[in-house]
Protein backbone atom coordinates (compact mmCIF):
# COMPACT_ATOMS: atom_id res chain seq x y z
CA UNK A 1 0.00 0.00 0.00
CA UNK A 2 1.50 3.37 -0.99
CA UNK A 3 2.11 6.12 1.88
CA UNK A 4 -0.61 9.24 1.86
CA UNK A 5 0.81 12.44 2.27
CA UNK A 6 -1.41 15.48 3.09
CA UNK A 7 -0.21 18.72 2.31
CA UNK A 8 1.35 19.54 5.67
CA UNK A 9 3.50 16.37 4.55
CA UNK A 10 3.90 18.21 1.24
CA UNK A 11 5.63 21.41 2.56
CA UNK A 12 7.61 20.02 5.02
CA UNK A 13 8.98 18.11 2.45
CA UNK A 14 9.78 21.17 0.33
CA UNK A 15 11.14 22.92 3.43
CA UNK A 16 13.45 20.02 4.01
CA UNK A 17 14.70 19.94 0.31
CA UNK A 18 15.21 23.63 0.26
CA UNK A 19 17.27 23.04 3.58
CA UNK A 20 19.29 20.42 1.88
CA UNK A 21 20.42 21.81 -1.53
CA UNK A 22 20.30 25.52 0.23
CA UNK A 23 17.39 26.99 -1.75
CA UNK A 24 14.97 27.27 0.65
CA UNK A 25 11.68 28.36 -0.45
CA UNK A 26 10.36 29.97 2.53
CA UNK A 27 13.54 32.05 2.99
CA UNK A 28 13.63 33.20 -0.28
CA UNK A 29 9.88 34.45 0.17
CA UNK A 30 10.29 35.98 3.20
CA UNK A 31 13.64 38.23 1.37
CA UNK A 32 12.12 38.96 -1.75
CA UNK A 33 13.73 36.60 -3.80
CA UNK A 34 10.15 35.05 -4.87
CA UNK A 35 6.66 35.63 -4.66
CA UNK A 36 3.55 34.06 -3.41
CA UNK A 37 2.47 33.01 -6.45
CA UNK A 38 5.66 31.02 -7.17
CA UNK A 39 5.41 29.66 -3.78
CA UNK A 40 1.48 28.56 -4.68
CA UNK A 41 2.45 27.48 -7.93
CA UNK A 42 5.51 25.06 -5.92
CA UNK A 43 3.48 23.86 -3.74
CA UNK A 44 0.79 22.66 -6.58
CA UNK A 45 3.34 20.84 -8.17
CA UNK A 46 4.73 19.51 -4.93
CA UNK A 47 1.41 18.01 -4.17
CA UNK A 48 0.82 16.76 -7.59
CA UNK A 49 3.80 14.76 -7.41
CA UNK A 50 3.59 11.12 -7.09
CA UNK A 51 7.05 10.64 -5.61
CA UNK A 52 6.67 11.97 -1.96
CA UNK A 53 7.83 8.86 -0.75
CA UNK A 54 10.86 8.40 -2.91
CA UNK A 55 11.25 11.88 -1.86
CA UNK A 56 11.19 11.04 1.85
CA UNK A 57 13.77 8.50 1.45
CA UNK A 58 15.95 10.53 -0.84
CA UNK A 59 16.24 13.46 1.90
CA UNK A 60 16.46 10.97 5.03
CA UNK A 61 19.69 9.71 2.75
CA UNK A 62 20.87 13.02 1.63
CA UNK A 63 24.05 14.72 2.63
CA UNK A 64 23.06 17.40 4.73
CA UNK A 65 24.50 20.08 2.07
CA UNK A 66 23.39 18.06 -1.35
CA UNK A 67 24.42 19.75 -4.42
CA UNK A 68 20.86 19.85 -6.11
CA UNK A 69 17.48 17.94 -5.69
CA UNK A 70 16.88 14.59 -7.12
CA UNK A 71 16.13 14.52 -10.44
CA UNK A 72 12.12 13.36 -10.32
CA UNK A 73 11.95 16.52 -8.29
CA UNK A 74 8.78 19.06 -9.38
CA UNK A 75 10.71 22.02 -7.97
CA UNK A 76 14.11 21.42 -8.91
CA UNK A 77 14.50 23.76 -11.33
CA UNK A 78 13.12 26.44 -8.39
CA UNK A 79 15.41 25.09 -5.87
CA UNK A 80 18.22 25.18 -7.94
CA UNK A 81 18.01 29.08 -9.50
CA UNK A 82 17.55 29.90 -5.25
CA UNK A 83 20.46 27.46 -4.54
CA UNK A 84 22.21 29.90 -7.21
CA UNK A 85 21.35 33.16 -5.80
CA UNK A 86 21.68 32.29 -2.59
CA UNK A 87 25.41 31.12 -3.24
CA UNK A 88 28.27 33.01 -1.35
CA UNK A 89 29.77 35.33 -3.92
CA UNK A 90 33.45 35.33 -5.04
CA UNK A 91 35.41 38.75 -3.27
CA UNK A 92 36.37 40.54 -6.48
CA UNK A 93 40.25 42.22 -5.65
């Protein structure tokens, strides 16, 4: 029998991945860097996904800095453009 998630599940899960690969959603809302309606629009296709439970496993497995989100990921192009701009910049001399 397959695992139900409910959409509490669903955005902890997406606040855990952001965590992970450093693009945190919620951060990024609360600084500017996106708006509700991309937040609304990631959490649609975070509860439309049918992997929450590969999901689950992927970030109880995870380094706790990964790189970038798994690739069946709904939001991983999101989490990686926030895991961009929210990378330390390089000091120009």
């Amino acid at each position: 029998m397959e695992a139900t998630f409910e959409l509490g599940d669903r955005i902890e899960l997406m606040k855990r991945m952001g965590e992970t690969v450093d693009g945190d959603i919620f951060e990024a809302l609360s600084e500017g860097q996106m708006s509700g309606w991309e937040l609304f629009e990631a959490v649609q296709r975070c509860a439309g996904c049918r992997d929450a439970g590969p999901c689950a496993v992927w970030l109880a497995q995870a380094q706790p800095t990964a790189s970038a989100p798994p690739a069946f990921c709904r939001n991983r192009a999101l989490l990686r453009r926030l895991s961009t701009e929210h990378a330390p910049r390089a000091e120009v001399a």
